[in-house]
N, C-alpha and C. Protein backbone atom coordinates (compact mmCIF):
# COMPACT_ATOMS: atom_id res chain seq x y z
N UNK A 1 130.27 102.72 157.02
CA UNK A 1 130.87 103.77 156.26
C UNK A 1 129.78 104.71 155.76
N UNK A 2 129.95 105.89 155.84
CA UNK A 2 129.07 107.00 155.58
C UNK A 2 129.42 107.71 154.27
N UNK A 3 128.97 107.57 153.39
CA UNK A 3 128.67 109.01 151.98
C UNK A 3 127.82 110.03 152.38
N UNK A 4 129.10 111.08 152.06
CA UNK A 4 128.49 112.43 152.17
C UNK A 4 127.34 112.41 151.04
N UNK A 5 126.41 113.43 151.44
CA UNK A 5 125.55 113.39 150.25
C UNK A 5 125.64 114.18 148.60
N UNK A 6 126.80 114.46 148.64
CA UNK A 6 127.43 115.00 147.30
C UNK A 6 127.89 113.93 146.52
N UNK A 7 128.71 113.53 147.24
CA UNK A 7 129.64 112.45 146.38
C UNK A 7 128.36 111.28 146.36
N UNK A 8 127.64 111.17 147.07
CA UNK A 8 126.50 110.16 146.45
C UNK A 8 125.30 110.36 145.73
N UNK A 9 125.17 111.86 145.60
CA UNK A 9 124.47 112.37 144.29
C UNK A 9 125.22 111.92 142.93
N UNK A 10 126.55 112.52 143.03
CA UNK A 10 127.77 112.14 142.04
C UNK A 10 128.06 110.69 141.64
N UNK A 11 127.68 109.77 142.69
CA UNK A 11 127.68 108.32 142.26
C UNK A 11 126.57 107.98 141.24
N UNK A 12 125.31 108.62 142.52
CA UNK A 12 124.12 108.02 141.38
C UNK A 12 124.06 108.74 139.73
N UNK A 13 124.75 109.70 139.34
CA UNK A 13 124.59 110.72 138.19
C UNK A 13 125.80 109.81 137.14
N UNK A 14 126.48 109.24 137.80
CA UNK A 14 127.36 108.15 136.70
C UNK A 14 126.84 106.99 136.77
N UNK A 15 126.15 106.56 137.63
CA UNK A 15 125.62 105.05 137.55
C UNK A 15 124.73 105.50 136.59
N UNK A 16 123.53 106.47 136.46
CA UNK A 16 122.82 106.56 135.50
C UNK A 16 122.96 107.30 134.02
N UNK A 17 124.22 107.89 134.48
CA UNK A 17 124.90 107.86 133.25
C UNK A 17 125.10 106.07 132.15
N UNK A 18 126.22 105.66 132.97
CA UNK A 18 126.81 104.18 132.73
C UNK A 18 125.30 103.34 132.12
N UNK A 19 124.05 103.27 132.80
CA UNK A 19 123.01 102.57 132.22
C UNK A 19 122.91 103.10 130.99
N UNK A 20 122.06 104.51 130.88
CA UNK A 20 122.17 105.00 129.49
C UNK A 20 123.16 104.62 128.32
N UNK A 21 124.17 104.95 128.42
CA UNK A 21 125.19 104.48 127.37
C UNK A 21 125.29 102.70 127.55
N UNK A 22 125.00 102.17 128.37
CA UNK A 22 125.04 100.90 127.91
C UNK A 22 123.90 100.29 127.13
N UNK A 23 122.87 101.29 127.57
CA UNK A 23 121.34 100.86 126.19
C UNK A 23 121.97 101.22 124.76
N UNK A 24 122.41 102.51 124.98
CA UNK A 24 122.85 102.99 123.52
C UNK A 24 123.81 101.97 122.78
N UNK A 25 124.51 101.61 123.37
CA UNK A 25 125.90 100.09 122.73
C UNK A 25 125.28 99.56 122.74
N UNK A 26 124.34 98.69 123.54
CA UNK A 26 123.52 97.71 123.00
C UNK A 26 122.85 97.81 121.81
N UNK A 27 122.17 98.85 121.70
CA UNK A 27 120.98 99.09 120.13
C UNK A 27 122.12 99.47 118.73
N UNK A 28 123.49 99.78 119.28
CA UNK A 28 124.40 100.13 118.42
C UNK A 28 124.61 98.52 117.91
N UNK A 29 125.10 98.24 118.41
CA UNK A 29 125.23 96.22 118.01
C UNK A 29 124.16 95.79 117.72
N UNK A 30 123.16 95.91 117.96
CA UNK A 30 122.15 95.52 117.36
C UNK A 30 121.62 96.01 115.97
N UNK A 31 122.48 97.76 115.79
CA UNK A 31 121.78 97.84 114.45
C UNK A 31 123.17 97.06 113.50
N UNK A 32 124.34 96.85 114.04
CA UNK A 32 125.25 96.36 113.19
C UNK A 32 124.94 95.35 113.03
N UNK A 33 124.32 93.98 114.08
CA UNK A 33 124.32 92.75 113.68
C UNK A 33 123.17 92.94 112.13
N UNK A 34 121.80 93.63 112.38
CA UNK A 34 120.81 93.79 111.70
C UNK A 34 121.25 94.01 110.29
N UNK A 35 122.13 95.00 109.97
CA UNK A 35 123.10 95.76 109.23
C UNK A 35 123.65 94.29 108.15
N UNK A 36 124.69 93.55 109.56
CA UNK A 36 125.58 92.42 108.54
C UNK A 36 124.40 91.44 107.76
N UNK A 37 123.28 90.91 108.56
CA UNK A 37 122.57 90.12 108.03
C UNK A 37 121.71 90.53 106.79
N UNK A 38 121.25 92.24 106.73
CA UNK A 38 120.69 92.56 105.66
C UNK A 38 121.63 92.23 103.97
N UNK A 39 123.45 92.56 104.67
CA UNK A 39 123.99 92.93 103.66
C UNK A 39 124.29 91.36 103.16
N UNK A 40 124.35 90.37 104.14
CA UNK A 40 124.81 88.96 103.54
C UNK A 40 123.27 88.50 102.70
N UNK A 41 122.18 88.72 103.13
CA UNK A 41 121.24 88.39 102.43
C UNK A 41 121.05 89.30 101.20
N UNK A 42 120.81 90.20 101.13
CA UNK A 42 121.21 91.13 99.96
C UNK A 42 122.03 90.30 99.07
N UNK A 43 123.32 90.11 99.25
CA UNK A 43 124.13 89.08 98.29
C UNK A 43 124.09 87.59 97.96
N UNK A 44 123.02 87.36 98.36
CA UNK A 44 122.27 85.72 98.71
C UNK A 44 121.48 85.93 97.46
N UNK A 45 120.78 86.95 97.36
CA UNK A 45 119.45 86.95 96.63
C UNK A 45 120.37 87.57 95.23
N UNK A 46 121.29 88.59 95.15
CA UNK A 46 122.02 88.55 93.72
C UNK A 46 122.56 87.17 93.00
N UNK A 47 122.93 86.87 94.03
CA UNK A 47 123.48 85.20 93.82
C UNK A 47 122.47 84.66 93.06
N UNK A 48 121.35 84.31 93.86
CA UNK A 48 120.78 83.14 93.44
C UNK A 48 119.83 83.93 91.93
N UNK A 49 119.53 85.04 91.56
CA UNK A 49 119.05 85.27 90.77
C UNK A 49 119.85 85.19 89.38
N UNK A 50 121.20 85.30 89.95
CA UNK A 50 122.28 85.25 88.74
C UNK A 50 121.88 84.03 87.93
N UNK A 51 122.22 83.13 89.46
CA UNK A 51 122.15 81.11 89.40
C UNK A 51 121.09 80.81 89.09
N UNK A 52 120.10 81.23 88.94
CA UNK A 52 118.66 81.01 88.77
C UNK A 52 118.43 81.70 87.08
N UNK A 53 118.78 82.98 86.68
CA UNK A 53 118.60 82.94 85.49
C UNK A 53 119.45 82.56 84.34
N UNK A 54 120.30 81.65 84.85
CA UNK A 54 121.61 80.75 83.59
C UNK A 54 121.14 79.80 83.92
N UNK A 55 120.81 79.09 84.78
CA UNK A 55 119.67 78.03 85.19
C UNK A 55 118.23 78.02 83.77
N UNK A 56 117.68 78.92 84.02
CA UNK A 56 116.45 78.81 82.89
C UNK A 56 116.33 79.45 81.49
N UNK A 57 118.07 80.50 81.60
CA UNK A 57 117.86 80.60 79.76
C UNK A 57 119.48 79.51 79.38
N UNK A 58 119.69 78.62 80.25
CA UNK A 58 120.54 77.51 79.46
C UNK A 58 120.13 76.76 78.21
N UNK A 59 118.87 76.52 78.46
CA UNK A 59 118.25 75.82 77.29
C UNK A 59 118.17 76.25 75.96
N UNK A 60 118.46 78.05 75.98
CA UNK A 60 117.76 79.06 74.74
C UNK A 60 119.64 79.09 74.59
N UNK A 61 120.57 79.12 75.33
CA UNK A 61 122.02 79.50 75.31
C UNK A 61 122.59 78.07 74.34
N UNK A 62 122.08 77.13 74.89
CA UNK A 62 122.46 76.06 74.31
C UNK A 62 121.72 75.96 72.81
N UNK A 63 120.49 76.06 73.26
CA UNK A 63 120.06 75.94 71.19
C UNK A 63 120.59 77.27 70.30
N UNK A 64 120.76 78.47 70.90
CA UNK A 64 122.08 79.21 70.10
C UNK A 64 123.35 78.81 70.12
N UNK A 65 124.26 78.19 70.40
CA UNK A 65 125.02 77.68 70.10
C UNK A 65 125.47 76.59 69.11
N UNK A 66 124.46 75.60 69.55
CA UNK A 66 124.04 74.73 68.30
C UNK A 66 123.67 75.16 67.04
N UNK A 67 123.17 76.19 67.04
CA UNK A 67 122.81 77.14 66.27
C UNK A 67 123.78 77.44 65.41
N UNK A 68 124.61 78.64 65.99
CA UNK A 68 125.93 79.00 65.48
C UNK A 68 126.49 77.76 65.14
N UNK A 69 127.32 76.60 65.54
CA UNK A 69 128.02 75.69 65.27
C UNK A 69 127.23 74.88 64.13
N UNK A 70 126.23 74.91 63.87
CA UNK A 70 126.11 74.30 62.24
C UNK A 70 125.75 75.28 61.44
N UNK A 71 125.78 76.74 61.61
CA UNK A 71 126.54 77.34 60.46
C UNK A 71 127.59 77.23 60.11
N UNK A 72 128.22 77.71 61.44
CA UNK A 72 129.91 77.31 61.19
C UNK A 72 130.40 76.35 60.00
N UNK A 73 130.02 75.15 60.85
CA UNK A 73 129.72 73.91 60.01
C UNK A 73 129.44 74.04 58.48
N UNK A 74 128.02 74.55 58.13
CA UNK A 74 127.98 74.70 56.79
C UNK A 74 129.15 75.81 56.17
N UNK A 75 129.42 76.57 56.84
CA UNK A 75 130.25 77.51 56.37
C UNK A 75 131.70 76.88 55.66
N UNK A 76 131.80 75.93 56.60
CA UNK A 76 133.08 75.54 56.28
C UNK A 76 132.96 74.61 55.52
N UNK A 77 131.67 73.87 55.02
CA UNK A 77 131.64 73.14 53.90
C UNK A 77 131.45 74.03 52.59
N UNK A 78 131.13 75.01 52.76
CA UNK A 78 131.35 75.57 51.51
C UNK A 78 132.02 76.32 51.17
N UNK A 79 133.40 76.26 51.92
CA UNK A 79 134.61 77.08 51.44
C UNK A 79 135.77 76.20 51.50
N UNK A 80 134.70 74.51 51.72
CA UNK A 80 136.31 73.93 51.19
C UNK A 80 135.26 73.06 49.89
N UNK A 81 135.07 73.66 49.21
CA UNK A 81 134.53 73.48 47.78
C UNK A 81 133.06 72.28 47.42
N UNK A 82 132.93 72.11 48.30
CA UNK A 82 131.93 70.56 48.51
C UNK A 82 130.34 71.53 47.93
N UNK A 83 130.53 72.72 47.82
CA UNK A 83 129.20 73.31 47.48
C UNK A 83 129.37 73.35 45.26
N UNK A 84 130.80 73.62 45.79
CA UNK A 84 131.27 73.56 43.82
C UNK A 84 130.93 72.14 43.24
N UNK A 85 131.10 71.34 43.83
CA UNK A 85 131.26 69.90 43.36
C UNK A 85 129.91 69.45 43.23
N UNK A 86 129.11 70.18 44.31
CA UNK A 86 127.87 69.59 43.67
C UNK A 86 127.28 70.14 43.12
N UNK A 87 127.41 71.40 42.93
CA UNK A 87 126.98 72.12 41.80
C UNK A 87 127.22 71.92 40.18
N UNK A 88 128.35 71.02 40.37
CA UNK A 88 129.23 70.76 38.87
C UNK A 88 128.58 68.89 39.26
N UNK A 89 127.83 68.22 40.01
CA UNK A 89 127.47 67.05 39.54
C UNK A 89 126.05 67.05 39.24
N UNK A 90 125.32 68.29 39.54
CA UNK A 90 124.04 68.36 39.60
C UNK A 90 124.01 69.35 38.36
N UNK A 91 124.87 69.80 37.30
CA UNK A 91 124.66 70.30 36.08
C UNK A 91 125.16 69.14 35.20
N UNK A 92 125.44 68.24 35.51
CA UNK A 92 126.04 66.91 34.44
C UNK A 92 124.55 66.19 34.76
């Protein structure tokens, strides 16, 4: 079988078309895969800095709390009168 030499200029001008655009889709997927992995690691590292700093001020969260809760505490001993009473056994 014989190709005229037009229509096989015309072949080779889409075959090298078809290569070109298949480099280009390739580097296209490639910048998307690049793309997903930046953005899942990106949210890896918010993560763990979140988890990482309630991790090392737990200790300062917890002794404020303790904190607050025996004021509380005293608070509420001296508004249910236990501060009067000893004030009135320590003037006798």
């Amino acid at each position: 079988m014989k190709v005229d030499p037009e229509s096989r200029e015309l072949l080779q001008k889409t075959y090298t078309l078809a290569e070109e655009n298949n480099q280009i889709l390739h580097g296209i997927r490639r910048s998307q895969r690049i793309a997903s992995l930046m953005r899942a690691l990106y949210w890896l590292i918010i993560l763990a800095i979140t988890f990482g700093s309630f991790y090392l001020l737990q200790p300062y969260i917890n002794k404020m709390l303790d904190l607050y809760n025996s004021i509380s505490g005293a608070e509420q001993k001296l508004n249910s009168g236990s501060l009067q009473d000893l004030l009135k056994n320590f003037g006798n």
